[in-house]
PDB file of N, CA and C in Angstrom:
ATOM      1  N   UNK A   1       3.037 -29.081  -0.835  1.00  0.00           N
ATOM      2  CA  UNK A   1       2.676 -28.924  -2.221  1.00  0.00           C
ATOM      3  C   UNK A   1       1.402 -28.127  -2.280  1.00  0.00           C
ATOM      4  N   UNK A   2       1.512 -27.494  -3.198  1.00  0.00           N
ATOM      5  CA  UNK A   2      -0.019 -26.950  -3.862  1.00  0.00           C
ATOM      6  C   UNK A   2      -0.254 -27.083  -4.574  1.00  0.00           C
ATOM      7  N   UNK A   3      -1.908 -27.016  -4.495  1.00  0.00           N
ATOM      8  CA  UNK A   3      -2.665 -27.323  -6.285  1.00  0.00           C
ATOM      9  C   UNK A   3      -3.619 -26.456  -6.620  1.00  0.00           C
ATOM     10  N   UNK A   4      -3.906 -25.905  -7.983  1.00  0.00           N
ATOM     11  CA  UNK A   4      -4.832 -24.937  -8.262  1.00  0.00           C
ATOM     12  C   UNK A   4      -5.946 -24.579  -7.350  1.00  0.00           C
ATOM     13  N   UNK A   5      -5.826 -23.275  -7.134  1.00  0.00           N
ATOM     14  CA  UNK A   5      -7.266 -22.700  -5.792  1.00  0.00           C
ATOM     15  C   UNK A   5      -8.558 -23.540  -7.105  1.00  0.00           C
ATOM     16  N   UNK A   6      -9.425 -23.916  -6.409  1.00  0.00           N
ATOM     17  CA  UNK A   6     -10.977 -23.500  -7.001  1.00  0.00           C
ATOM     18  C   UNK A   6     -12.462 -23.474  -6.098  1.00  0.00           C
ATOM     19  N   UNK A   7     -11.332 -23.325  -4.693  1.00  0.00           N
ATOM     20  CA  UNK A   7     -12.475 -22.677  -3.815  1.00  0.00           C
ATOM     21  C   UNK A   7     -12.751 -21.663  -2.983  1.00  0.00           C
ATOM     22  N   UNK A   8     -11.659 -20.734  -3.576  1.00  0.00           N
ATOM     23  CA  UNK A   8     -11.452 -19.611  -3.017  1.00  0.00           C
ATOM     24  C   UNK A   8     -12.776 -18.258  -3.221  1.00  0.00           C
ATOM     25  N   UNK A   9     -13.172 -17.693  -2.183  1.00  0.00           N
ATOM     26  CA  UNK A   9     -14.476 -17.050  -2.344  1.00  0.00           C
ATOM     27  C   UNK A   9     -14.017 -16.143  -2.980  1.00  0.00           C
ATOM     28  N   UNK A  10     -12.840 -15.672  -3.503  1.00  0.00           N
ATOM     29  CA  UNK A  10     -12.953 -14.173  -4.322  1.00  0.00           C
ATOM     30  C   UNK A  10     -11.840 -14.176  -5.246  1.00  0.00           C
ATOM     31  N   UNK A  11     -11.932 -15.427  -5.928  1.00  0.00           N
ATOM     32  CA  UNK A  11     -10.548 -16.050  -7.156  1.00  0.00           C
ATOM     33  C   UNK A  11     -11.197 -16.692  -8.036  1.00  0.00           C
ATOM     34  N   UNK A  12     -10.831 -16.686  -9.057  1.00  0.00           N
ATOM     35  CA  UNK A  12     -11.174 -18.021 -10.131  1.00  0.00           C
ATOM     36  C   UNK A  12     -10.621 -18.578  -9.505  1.00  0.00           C
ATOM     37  N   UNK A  13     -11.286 -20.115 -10.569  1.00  0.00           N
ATOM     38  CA  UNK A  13     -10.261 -21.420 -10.555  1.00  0.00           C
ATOM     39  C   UNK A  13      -9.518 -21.201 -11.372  1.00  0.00           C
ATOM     40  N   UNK A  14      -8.258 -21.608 -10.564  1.00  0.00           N
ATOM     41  CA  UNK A  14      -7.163 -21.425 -11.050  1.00  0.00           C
ATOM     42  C   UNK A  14      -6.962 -22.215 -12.400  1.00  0.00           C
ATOM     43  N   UNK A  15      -5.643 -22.703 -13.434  1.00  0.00           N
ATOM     44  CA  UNK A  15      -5.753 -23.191 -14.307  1.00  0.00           C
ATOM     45  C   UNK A  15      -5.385 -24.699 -13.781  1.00  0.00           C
ATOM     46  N   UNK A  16      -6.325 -25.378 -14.186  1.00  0.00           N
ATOM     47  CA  UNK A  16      -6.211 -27.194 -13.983  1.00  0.00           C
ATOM     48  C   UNK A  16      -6.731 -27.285 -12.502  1.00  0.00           C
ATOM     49  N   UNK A  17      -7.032 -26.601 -12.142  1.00  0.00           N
ATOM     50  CA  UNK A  17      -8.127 -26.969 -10.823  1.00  0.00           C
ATOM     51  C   UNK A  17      -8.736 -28.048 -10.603  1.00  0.00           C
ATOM     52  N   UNK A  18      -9.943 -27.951 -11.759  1.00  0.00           N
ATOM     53  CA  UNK A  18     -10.502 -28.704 -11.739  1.00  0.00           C
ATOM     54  C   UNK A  18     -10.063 -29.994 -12.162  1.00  0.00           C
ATOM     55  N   UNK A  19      -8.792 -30.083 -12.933  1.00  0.00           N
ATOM     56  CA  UNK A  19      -8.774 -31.763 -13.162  1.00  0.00           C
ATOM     57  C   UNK A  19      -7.677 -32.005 -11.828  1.00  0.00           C
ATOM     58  N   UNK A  20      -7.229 -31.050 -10.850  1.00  0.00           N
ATOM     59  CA  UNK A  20      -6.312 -31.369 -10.085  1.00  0.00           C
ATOM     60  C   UNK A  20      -7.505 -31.956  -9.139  1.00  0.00           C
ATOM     61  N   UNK A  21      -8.757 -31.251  -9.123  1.00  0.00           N
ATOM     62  CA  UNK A  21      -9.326 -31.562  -7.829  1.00  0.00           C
ATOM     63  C   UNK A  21     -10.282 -32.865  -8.327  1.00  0.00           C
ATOM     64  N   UNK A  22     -10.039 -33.339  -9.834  1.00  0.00           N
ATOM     65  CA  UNK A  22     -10.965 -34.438 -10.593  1.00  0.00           C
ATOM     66  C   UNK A  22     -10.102 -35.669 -10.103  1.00  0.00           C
ATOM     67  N   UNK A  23      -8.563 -35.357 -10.708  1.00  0.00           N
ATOM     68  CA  UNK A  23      -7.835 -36.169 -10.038  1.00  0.00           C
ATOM     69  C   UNK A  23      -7.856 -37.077  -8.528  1.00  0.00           C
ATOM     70  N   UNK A  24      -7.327 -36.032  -7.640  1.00  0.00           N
ATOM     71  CA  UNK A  24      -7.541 -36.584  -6.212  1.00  0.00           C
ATOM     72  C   UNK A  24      -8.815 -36.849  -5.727  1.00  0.00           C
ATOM     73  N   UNK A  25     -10.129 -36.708  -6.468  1.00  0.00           N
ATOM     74  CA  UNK A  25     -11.074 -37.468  -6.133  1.00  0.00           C
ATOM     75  C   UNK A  25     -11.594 -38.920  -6.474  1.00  0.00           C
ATOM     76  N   UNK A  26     -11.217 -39.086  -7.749  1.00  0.00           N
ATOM     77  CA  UNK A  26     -10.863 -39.935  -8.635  1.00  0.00           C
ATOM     78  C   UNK A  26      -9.855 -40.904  -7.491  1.00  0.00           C
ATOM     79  N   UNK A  27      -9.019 -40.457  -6.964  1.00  0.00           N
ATOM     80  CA  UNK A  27      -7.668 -41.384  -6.203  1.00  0.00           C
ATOM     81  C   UNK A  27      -8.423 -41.937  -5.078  1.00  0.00           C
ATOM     82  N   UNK A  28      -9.362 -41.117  -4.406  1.00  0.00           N
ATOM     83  CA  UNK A  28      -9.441 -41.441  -3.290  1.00  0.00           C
ATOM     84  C   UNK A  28     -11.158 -41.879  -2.563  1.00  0.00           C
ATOM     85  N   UNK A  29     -11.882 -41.254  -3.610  1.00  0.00           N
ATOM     86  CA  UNK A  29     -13.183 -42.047  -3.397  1.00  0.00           C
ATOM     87  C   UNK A  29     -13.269 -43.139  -3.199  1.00  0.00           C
ATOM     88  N   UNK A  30     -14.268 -43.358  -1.984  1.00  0.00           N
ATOM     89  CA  UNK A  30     -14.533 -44.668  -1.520  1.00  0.00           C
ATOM     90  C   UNK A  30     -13.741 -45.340  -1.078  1.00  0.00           C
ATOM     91  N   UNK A  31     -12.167 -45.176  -0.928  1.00  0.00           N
ATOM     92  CA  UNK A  31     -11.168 -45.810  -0.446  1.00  0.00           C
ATOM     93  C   UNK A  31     -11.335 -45.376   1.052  1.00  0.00           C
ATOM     94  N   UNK A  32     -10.373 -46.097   1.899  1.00  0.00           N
ATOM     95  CA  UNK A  32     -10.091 -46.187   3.331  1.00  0.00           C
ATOM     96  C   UNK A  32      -9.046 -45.441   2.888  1.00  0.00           C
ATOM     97  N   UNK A  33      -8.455 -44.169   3.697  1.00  0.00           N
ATOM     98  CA  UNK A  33      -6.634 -43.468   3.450  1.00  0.00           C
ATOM     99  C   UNK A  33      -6.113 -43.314   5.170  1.00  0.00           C
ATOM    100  N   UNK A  34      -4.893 -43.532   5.024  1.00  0.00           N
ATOM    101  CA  UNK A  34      -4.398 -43.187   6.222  1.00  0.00           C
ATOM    102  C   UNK A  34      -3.269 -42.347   6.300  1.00  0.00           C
ATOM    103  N   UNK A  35      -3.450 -40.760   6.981  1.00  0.00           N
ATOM    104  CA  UNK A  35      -3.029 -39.703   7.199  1.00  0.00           C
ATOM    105  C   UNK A  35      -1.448 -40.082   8.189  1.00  0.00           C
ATOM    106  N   UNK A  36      -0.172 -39.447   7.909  1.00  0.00           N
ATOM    107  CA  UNK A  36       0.823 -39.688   8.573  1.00  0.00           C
ATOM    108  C   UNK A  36       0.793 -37.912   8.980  1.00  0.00           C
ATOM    109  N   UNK A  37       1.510 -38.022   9.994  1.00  0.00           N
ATOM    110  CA  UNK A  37       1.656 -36.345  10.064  1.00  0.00           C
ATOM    111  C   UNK A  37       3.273 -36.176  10.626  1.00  0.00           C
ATOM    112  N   UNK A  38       3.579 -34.780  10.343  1.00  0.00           N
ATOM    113  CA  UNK A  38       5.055 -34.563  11.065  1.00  0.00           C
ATOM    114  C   UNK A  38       5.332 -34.033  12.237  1.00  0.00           C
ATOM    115  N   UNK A  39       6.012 -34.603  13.078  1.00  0.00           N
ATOM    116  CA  UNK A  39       5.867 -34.379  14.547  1.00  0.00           C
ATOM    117  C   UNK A  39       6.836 -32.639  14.572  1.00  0.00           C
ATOM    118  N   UNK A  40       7.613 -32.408  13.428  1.00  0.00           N
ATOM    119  CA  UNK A  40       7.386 -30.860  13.288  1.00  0.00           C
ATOM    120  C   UNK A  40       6.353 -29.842  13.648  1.00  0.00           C
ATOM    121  N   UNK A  41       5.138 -30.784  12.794  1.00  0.00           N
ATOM    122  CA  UNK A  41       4.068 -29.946  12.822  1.00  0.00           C
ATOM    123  C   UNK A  41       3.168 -29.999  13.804  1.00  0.00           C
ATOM    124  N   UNK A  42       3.114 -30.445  14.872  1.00  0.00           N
ATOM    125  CA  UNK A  42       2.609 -31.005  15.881  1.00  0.00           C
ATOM    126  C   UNK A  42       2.026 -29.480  17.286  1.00  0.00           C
ATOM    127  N   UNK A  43       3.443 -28.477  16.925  1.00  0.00           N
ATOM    128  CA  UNK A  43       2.893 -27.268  17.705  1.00  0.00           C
ATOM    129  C   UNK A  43       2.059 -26.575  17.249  1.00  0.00           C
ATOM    130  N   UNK A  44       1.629 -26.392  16.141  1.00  0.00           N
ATOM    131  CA  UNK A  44       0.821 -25.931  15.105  1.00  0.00           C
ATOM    132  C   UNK A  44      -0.694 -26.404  14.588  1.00  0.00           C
ATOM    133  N   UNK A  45      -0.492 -27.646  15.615  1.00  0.00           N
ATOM    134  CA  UNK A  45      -2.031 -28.577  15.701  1.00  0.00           C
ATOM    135  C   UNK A  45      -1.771 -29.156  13.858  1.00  0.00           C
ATOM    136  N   UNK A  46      -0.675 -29.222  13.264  1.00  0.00           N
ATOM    137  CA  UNK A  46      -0.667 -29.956  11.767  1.00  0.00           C
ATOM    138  C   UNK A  46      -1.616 -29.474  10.895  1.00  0.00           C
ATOM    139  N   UNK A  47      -1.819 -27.722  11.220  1.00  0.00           N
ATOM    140  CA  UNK A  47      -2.426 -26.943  10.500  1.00  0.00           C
ATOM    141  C   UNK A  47      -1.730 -25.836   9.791  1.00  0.00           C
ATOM    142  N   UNK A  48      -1.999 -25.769   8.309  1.00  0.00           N
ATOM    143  CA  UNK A  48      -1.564 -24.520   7.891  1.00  0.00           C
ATOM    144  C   UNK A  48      -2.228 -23.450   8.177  1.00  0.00           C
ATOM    145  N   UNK A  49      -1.829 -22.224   7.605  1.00  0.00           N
ATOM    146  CA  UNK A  49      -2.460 -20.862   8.162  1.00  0.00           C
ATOM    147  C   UNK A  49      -3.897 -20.383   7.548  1.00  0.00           C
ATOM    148  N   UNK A  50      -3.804 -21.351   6.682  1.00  0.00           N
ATOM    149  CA  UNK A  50      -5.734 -21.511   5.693  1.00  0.00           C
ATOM    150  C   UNK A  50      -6.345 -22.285   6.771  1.00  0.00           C
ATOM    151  N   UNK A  51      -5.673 -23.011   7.637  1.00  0.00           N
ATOM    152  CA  UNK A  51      -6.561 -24.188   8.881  1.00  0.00           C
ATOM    153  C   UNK A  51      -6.427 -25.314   7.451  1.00  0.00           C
ATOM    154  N   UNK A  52      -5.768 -25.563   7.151  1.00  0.00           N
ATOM    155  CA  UNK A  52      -5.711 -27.103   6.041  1.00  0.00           C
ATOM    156  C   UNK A  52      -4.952 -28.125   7.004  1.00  0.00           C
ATOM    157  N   UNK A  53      -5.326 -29.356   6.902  1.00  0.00           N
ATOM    158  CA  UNK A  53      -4.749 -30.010   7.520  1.00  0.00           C
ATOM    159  C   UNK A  53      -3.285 -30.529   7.182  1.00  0.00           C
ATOM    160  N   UNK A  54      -2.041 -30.430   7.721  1.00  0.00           N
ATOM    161  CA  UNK A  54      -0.582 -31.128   6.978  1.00  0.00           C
ATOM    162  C   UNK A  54      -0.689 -32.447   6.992  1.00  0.00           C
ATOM    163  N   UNK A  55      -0.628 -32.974   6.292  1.00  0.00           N
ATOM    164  CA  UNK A  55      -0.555 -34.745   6.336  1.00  0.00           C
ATOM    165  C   UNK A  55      -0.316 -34.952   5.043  1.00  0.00           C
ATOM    166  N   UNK A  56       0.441 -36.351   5.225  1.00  0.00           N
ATOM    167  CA  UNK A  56       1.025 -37.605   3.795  1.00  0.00           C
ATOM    168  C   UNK A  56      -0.633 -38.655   3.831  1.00  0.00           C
ATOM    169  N   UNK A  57      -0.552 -38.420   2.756  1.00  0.00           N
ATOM    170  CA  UNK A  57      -2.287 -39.570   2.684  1.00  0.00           C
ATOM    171  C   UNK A  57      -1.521 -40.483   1.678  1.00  0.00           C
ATOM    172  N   UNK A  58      -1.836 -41.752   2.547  1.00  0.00           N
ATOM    173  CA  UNK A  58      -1.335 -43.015   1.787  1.00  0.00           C
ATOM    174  C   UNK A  58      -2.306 -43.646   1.733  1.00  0.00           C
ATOM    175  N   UNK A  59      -3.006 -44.260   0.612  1.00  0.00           N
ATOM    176  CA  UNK A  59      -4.245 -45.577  -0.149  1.00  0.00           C
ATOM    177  C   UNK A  59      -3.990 -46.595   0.686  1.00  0.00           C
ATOM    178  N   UNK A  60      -4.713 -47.280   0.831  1.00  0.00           N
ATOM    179  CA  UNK A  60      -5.409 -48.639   1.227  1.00  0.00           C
ATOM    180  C   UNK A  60      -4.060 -49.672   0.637  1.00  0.00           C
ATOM    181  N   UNK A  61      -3.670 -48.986  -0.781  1.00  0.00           N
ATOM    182  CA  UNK A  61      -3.068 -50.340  -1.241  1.00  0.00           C
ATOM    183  C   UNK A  61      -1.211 -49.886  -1.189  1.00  0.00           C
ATOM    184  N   UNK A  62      -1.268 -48.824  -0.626  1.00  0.00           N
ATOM    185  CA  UNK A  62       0.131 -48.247  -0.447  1.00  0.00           C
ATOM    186  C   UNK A  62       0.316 -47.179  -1.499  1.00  0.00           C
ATOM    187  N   UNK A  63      -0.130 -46.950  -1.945  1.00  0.00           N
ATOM    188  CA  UNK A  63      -0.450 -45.619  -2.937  1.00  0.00           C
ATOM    189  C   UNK A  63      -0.105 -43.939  -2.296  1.00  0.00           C
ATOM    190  N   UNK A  64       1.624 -43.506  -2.396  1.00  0.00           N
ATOM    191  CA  UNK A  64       1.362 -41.928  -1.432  1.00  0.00           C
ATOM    192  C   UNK A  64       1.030 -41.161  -2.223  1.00  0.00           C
ATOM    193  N   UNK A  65      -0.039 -40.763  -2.003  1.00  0.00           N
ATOM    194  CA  UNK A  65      -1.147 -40.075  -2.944  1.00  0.00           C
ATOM    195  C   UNK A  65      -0.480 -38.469  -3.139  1.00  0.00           C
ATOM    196  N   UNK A  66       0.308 -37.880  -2.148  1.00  0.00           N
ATOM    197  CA  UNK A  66       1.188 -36.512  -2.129  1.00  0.00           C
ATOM    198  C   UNK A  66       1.561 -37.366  -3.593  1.00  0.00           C
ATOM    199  N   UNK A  67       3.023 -38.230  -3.957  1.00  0.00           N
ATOM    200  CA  UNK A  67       3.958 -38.175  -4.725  1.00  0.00           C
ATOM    201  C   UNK A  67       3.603 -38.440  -6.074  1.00  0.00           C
ATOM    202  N   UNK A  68       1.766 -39.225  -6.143  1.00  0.00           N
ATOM    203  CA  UNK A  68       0.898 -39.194  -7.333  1.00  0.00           C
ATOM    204  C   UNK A  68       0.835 -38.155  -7.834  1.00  0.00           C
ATOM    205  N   UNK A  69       0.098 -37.145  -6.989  1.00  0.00           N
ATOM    206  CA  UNK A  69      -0.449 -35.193  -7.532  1.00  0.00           C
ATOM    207  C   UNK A  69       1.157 -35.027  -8.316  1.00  0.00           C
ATOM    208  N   UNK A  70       2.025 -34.946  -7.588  1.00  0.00           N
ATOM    209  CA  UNK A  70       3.285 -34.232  -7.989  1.00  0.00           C
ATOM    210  C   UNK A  70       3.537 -35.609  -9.564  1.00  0.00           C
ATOM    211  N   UNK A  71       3.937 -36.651  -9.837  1.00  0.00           N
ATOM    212  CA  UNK A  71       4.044 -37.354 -10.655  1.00  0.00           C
ATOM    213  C   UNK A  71       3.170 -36.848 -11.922  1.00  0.00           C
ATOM    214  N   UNK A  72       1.868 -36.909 -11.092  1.00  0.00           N
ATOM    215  CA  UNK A  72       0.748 -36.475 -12.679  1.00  0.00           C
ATOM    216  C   UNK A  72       1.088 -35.062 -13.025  1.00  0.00           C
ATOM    217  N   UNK A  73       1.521 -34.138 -12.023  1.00  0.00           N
ATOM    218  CA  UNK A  73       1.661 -32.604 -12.759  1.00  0.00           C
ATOM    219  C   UNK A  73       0.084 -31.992 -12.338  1.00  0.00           C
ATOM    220  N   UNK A  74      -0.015 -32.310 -11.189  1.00  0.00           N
ATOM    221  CA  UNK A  74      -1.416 -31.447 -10.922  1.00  0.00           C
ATOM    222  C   UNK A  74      -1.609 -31.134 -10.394  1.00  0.00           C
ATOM    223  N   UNK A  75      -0.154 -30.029  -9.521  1.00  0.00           N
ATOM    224  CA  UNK A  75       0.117 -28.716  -8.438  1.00  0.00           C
ATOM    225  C   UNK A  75       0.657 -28.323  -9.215  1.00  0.00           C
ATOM    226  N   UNK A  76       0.732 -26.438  -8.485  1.00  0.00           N
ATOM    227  CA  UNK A  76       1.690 -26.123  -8.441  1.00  0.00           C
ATOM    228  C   UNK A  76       2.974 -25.188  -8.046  1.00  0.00           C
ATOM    229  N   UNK A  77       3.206 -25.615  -6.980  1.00  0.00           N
ATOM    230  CA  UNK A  77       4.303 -25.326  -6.195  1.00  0.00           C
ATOM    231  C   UNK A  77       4.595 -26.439  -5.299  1.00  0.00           C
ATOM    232  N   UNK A  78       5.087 -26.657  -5.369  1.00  0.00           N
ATOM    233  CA  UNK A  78       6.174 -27.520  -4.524  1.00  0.00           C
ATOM    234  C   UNK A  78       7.196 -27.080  -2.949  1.00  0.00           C
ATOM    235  N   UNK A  79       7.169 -27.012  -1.584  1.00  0.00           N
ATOM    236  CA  UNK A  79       7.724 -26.740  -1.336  1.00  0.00           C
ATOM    237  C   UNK A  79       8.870 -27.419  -0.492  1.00  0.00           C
ATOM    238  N   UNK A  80       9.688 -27.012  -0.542  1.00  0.00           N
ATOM    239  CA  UNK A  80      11.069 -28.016  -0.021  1.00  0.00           C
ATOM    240  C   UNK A  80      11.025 -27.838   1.464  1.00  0.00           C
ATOM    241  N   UNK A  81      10.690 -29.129   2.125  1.00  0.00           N
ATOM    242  CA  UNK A  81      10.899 -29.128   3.380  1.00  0.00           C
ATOM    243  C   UNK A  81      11.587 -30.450   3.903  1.00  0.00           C
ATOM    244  N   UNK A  82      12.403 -30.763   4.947  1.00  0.00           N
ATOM    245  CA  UNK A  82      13.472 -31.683   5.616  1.00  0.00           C
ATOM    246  C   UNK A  82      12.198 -32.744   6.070  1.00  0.00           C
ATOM    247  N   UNK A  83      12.083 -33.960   5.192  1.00  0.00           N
ATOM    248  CA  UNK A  83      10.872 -35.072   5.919  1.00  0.00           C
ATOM    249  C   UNK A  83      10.850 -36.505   5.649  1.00  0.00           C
ATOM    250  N   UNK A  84      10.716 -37.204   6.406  1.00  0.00           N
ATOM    251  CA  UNK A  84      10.766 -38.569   6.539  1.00  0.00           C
ATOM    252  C   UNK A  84       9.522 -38.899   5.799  1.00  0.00           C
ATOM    253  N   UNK A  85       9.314 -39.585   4.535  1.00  0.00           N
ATOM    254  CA  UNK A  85       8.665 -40.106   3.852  1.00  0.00           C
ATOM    255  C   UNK A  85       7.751 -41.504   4.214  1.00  0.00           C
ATOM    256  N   UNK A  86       6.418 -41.529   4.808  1.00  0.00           N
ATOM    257  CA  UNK A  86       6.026 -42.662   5.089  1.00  0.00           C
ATOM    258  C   UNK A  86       6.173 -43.971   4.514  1.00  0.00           C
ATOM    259  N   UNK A  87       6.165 -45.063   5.181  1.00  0.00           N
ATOM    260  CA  UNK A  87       5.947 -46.033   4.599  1.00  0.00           C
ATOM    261  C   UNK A  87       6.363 -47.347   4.969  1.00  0.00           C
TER     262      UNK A  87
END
């Protein structure tokens, strides 16, 4: 998934950036999260080609914080890939 750039050195912020990036801070401050990763991504060191890390971040209280962003509407693109859903 993606969500509005707003830290790109030579872009605006994109539109809803900032409440995308108000959002997931909002979710995850001060919480404990624990990162699942896909053993797909594993030759690749579970890095995209920005160096972002790939991972499912799930809350403290079981919360998959990926299927929140997408629920609230605060990416956008989506991309379809074959994956076992933590949990």
């Amino acid at each position: 998934m993606d969500t509005p750039e707003t830290k790109h050195p030579q872009k605006p912020v994109e539109y809803y950036g900032r409440e995308a990036t108000a959002f997931t801070k909002k979710m995850v401050q001060g919480k404990q999260v624990r990162l699942e990763f896909e053993q797909a991504n594993s030759k690749i060191g579970h890095k995209d080609r920005y160096k972002r890390t790939l991972a499912y971040v799930l809350l403290e209280d079981g919360t998959f914080l990926n299927a929140e962003i997408v629920k609230q509407g605060v990416w956008t693109r989506l991309y379809t890939v074959s994956v076992q859903v933590p949990g």
